[in-house]
PDB file of N, CA and C in Angstrom:
ATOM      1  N   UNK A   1     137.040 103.269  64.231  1.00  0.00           N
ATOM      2  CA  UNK A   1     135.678 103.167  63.720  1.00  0.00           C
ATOM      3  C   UNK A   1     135.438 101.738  63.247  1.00  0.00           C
ATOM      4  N   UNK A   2     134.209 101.449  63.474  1.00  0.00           N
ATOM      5  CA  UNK A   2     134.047  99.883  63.021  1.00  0.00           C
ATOM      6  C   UNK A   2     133.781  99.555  61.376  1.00  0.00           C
ATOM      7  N   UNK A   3     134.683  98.958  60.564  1.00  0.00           N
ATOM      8  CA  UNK A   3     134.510  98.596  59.231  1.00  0.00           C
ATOM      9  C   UNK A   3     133.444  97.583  59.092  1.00  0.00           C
ATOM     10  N   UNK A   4     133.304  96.548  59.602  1.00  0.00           N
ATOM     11  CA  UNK A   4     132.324  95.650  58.860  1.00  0.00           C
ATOM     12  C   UNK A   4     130.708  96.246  59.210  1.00  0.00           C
ATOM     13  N   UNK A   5     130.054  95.876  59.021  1.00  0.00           N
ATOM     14  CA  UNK A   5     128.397  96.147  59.025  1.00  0.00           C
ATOM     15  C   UNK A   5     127.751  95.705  60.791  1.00  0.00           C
ATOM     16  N   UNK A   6     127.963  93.998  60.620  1.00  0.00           N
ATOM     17  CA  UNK A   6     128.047  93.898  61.992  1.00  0.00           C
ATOM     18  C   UNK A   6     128.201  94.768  62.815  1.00  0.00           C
ATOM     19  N   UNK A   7     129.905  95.034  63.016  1.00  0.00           N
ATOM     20  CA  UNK A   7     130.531  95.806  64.314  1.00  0.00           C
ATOM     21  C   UNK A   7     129.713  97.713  64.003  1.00  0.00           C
ATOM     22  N   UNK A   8     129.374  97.830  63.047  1.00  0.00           N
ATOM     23  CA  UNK A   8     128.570  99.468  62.802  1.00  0.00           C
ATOM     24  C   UNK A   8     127.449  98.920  63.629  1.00  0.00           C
ATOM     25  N   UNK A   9     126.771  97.987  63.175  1.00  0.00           N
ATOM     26  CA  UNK A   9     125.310  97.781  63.806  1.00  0.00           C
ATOM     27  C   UNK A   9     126.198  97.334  65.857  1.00  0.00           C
ATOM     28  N   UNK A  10     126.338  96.745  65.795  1.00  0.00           N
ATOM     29  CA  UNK A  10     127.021  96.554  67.457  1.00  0.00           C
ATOM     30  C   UNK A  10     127.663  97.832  68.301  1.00  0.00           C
ATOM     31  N   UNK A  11     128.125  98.440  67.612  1.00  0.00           N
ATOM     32  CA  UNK A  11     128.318  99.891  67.931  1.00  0.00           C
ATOM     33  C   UNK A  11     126.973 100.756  68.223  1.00  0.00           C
ATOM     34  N   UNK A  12     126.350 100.870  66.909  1.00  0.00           N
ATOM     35  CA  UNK A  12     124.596 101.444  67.355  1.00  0.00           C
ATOM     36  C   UNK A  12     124.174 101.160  68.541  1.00  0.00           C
ATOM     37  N   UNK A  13     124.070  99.766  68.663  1.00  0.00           N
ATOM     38  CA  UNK A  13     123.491  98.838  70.162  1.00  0.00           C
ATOM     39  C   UNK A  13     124.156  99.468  71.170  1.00  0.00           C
ATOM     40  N   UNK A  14     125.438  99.317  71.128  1.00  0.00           N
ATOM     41  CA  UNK A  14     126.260  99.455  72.703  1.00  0.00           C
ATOM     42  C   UNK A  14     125.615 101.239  72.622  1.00  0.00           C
ATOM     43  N   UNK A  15     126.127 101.997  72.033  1.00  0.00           N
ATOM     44  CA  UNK A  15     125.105 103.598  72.402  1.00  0.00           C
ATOM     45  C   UNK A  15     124.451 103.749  72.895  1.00  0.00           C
ATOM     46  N   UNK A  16     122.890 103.008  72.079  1.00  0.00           N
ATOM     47  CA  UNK A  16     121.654 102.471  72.630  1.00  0.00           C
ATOM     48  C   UNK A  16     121.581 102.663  74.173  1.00  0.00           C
ATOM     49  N   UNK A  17     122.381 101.197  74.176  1.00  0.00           N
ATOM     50  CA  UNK A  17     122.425 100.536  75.660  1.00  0.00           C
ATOM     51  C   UNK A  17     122.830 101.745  76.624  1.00  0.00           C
ATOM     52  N   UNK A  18     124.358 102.205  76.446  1.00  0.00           N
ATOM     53  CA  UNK A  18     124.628 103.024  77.721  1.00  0.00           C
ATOM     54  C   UNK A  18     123.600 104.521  77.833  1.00  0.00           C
ATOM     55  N   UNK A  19     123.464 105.026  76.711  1.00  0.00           N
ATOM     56  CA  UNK A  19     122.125 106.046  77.227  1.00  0.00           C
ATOM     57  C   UNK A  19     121.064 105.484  77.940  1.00  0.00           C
ATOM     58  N   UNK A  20     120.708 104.370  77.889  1.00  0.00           N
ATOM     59  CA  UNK A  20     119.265 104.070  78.601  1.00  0.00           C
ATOM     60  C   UNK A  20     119.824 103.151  80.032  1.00  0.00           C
ATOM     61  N   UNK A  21     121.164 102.771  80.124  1.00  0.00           N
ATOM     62  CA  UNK A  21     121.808 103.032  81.493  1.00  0.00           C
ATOM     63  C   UNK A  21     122.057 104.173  82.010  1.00  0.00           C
ATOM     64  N   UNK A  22     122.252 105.338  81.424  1.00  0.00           N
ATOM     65  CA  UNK A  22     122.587 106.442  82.020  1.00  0.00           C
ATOM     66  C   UNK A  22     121.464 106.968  82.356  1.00  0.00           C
ATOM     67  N   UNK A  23     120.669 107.076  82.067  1.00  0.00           N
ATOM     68  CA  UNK A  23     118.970 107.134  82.273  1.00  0.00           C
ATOM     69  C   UNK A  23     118.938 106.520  83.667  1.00  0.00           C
ATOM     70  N   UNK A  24     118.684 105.253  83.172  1.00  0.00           N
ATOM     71  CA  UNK A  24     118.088 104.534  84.244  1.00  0.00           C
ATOM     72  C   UNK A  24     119.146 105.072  85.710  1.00  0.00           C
ATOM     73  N   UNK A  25     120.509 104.799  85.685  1.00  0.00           N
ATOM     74  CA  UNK A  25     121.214 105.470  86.861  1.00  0.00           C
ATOM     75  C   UNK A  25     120.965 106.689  87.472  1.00  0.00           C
ATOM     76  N   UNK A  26     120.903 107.667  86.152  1.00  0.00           N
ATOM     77  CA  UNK A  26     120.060 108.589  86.983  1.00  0.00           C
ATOM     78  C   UNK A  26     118.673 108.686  87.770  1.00  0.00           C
ATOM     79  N   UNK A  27     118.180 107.897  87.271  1.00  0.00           N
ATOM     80  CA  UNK A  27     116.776 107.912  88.324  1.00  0.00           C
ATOM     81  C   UNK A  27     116.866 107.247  89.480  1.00  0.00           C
ATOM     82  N   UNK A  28     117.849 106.189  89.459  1.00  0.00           N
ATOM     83  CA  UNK A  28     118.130 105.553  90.715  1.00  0.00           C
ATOM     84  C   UNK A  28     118.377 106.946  91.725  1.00  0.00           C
ATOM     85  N   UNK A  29     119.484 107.409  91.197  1.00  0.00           N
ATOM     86  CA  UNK A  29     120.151 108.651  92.104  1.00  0.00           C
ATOM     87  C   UNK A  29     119.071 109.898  92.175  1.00  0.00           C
ATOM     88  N   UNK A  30     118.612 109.993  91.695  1.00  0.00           N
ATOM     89  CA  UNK A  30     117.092 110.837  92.385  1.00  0.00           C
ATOM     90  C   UNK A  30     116.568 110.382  93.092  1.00  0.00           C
ATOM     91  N   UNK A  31     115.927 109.521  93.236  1.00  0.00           N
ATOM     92  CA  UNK A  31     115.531 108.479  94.507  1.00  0.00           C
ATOM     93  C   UNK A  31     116.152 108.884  95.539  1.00  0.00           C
ATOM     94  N   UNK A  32     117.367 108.270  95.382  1.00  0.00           N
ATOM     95  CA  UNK A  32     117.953 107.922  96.658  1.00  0.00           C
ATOM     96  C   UNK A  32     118.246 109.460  97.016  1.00  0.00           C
ATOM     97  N   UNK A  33     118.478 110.581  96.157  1.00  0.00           N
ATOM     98  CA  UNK A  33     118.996 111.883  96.760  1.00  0.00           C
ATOM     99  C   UNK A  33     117.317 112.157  97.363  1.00  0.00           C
ATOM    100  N   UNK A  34     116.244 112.803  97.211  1.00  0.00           N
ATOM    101  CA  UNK A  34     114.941 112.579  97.728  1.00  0.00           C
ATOM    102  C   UNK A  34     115.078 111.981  99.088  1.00  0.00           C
ATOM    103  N   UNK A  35     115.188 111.048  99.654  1.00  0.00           N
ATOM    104  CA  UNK A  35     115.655 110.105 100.790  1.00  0.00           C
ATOM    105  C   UNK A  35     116.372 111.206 101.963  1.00  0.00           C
ATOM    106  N   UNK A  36     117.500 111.364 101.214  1.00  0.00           N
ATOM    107  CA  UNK A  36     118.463 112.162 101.688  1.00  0.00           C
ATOM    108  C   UNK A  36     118.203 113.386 101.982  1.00  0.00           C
ATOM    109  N   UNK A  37     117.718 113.657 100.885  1.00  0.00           N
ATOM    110  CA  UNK A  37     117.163 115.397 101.168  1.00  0.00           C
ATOM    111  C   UNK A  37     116.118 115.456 102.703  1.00  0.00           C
ATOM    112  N   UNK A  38     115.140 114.897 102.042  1.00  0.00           N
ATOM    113  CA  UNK A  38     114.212 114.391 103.749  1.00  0.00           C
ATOM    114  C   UNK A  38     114.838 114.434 105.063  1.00  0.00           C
ATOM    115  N   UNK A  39     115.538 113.138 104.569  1.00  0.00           N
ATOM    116  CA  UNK A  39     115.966 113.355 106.133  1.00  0.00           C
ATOM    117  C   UNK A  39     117.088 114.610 106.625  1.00  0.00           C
ATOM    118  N   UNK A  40     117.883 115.379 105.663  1.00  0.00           N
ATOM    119  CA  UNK A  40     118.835 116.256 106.413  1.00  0.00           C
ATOM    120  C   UNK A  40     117.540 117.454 106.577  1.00  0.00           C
ATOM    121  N   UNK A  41     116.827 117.435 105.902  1.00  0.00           N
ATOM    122  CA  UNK A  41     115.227 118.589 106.279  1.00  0.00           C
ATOM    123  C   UNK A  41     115.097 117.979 107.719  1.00  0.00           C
ATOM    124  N   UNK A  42     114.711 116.540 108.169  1.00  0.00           N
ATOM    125  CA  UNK A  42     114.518 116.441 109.720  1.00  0.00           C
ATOM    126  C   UNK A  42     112.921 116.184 109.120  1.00  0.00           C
ATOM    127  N   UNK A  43     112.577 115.653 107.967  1.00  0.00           N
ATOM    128  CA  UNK A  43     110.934 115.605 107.946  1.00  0.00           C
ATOM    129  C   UNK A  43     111.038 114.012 107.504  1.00  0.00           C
ATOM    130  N   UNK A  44     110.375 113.392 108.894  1.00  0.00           N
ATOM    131  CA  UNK A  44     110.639 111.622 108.817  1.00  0.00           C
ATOM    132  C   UNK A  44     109.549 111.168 108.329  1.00  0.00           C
ATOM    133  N   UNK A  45     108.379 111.839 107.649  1.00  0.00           N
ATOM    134  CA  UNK A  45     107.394 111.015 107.331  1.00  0.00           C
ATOM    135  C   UNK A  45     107.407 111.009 105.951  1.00  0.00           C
ATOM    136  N   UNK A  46     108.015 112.723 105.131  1.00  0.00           N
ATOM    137  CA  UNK A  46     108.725 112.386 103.737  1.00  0.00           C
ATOM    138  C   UNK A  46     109.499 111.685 103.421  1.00  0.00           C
ATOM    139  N   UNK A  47     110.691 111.386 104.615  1.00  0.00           N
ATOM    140  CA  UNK A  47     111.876 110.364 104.584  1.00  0.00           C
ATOM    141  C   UNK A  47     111.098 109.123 104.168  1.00  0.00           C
ATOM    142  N   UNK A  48     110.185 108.694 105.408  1.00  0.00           N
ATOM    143  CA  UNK A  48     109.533 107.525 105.287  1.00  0.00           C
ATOM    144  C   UNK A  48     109.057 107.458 103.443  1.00  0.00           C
ATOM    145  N   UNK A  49     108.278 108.181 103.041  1.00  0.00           N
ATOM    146  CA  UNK A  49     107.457 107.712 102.237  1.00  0.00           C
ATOM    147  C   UNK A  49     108.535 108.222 100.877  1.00  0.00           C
ATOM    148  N   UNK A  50     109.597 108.690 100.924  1.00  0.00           N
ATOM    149  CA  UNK A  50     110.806 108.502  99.887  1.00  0.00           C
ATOM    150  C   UNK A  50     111.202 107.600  99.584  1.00  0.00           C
ATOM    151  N   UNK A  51     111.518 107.101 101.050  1.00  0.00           N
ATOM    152  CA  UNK A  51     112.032 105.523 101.053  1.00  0.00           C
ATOM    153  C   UNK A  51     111.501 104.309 100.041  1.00  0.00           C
ATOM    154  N   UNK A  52     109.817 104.391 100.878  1.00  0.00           N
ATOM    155  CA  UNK A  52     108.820 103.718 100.468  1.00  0.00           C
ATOM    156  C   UNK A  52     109.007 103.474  98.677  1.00  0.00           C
ATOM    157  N   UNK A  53     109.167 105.071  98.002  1.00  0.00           N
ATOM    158  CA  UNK A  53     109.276 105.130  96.676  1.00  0.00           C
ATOM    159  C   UNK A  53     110.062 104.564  96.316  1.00  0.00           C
ATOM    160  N   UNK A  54     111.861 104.753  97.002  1.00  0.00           N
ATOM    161  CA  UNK A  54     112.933 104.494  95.851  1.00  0.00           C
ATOM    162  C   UNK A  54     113.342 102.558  96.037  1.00  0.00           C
ATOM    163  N   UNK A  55     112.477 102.419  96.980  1.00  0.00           N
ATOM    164  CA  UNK A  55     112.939 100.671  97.245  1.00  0.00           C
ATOM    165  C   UNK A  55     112.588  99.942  96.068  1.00  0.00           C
ATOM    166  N   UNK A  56     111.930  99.956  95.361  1.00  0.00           N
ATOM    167  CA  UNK A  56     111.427  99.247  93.804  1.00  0.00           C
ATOM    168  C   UNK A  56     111.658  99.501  93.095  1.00  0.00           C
ATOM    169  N   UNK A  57     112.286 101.116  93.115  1.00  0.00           N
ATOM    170  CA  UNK A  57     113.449 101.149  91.953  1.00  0.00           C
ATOM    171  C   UNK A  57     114.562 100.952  92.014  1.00  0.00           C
ATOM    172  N   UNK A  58     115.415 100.735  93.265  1.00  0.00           N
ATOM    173  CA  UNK A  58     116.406 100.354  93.595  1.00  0.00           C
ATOM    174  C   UNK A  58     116.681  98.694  93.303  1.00  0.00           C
ATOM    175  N   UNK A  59     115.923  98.017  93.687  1.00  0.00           N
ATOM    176  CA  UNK A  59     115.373  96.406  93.282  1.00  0.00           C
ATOM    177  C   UNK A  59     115.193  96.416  91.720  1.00  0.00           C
ATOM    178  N   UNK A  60     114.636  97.166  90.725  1.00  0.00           N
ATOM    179  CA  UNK A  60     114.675  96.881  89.426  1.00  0.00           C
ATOM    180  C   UNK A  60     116.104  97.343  88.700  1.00  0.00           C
ATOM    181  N   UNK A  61     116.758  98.481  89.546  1.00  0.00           N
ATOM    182  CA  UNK A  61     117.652  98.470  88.798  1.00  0.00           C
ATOM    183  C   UNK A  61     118.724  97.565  89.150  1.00  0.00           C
ATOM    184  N   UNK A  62     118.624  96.760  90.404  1.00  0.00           N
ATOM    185  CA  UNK A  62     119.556  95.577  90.271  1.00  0.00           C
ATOM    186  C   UNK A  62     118.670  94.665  89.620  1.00  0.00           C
ATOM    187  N   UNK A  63     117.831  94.356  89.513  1.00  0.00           N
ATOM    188  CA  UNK A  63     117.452  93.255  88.521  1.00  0.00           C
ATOM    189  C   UNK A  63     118.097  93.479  86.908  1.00  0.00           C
ATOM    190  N   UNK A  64     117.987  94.996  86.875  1.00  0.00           N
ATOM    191  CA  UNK A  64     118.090  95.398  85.418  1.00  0.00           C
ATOM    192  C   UNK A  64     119.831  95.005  85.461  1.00  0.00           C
ATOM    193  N   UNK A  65     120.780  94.624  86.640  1.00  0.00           N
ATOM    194  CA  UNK A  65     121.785  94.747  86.547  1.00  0.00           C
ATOM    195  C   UNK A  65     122.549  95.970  86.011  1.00  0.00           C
ATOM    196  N   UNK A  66     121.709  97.282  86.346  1.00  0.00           N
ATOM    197  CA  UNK A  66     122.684  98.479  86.256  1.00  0.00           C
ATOM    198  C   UNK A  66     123.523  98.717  87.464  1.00  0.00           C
ATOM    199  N   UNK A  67     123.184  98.166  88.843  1.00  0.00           N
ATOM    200  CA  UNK A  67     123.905  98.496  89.714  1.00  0.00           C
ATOM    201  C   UNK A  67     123.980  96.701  90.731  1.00  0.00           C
ATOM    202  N   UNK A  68     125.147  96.442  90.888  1.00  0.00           N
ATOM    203  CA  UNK A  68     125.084  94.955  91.676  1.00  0.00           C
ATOM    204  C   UNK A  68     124.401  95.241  92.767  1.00  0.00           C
ATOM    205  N   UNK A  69     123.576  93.827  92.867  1.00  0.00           N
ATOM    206  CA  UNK A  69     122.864  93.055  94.041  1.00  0.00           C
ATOM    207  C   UNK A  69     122.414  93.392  95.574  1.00  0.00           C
ATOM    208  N   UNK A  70     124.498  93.466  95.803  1.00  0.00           N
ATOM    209  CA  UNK A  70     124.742  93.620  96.920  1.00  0.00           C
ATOM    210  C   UNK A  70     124.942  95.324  97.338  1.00  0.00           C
ATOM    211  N   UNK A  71     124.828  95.827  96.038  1.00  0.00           N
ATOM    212  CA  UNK A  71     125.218  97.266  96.398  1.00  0.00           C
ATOM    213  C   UNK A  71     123.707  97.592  96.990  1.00  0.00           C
ATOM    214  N   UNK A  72     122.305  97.014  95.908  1.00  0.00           N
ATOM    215  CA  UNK A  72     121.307  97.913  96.316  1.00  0.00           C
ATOM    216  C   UNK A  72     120.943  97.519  97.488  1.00  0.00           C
ATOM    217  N   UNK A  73     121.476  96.199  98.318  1.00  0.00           N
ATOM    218  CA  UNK A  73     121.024  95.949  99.298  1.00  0.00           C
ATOM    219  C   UNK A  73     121.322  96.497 100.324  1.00  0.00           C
ATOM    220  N   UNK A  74     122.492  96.930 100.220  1.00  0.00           N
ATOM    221  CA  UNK A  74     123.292  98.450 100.496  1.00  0.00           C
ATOM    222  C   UNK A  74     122.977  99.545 100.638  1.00  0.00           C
ATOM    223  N   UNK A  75     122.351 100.049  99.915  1.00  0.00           N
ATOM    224  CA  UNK A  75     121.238 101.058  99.684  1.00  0.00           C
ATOM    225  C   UNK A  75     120.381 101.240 100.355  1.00  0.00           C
ATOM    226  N   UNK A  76     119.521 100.007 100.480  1.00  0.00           N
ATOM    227  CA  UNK A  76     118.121 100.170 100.998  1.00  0.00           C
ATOM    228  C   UNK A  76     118.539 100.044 102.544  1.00  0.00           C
ATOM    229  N   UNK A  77     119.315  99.167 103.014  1.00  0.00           N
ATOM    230  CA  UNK A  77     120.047  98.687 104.295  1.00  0.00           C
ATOM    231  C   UNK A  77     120.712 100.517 105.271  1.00  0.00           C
ATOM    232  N   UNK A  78     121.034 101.359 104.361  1.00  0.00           N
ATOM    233  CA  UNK A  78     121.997 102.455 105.404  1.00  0.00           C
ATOM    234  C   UNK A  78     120.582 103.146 105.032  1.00  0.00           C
ATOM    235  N   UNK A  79     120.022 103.274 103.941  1.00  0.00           N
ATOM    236  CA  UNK A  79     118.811 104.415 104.007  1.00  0.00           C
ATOM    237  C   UNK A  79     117.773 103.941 105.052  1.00  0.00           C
ATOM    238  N   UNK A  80     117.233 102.607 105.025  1.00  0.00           N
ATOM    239  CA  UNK A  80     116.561 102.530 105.951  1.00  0.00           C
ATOM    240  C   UNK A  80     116.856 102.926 107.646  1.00  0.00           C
ATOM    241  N   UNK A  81     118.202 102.502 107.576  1.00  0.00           N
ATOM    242  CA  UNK A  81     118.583 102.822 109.308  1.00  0.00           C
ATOM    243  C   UNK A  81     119.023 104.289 109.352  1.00  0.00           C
ATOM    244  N   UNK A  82     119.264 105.012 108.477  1.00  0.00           N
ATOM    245  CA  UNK A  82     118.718 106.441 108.659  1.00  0.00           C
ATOM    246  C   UNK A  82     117.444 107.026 108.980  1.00  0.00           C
ATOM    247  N   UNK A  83     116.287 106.324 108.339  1.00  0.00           N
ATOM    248  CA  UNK A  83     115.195 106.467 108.434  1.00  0.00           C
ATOM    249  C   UNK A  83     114.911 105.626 109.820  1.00  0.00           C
ATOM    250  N   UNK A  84     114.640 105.130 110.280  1.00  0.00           N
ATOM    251  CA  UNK A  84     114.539 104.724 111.540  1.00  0.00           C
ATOM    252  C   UNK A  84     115.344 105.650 112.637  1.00  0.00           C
ATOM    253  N   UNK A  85     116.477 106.256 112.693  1.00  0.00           N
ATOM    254  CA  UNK A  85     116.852 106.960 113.496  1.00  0.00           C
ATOM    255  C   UNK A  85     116.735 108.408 113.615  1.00  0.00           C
ATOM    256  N   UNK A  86     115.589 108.767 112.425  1.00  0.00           N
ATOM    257  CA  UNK A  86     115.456 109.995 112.438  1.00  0.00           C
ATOM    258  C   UNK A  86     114.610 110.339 113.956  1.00  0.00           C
ATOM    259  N   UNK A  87     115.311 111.482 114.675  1.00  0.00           N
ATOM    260  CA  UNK A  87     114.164 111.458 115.737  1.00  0.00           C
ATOM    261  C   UNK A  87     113.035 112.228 115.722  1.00  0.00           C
TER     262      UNK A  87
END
């Protein structure tokens, strides 16, 4: 447990912080499950417009640095070429 005042108050913060990362991660992963769901349904115009949705949250939450850079580019990169190959 943290003795000085500081490290109590820095403790509060870090809490803070990871609930409203765990938040925010979860909404990423709704998104992207939405996406997913679509397309294993075989319905490419919900796919499409899932997509459409989770790309700006995928982009803020790497801005927000909850998830690296290269991952969401990752993201948007295999979801999109799913979405394009839906027939």
């Amino acid at each position: 447990m943290a003795n000085t005042k500081q490290a109590r108050k820095r403790a509060r913060q870090a809490e803070k912080r990871r609930q409203l990362n765990v938040s925010q991660r979860s909404e990423l992963r709704s998104h992207i499950r939405k996406v997913v769901r679509a397309l294993r349904a075989g319905d490419k115009s919900a796919a499409q417009a899932a997509y459409t949705a989770a790309v700006p949250v995928i982009d803020r939450m790497a801005g927000r640095n909850i998830i690296h850079s290269n991952a969401a580019s990752r993201y948007k990169s295999r979801l999109n070429t799913r979405v394009k190959n839906l027939a």
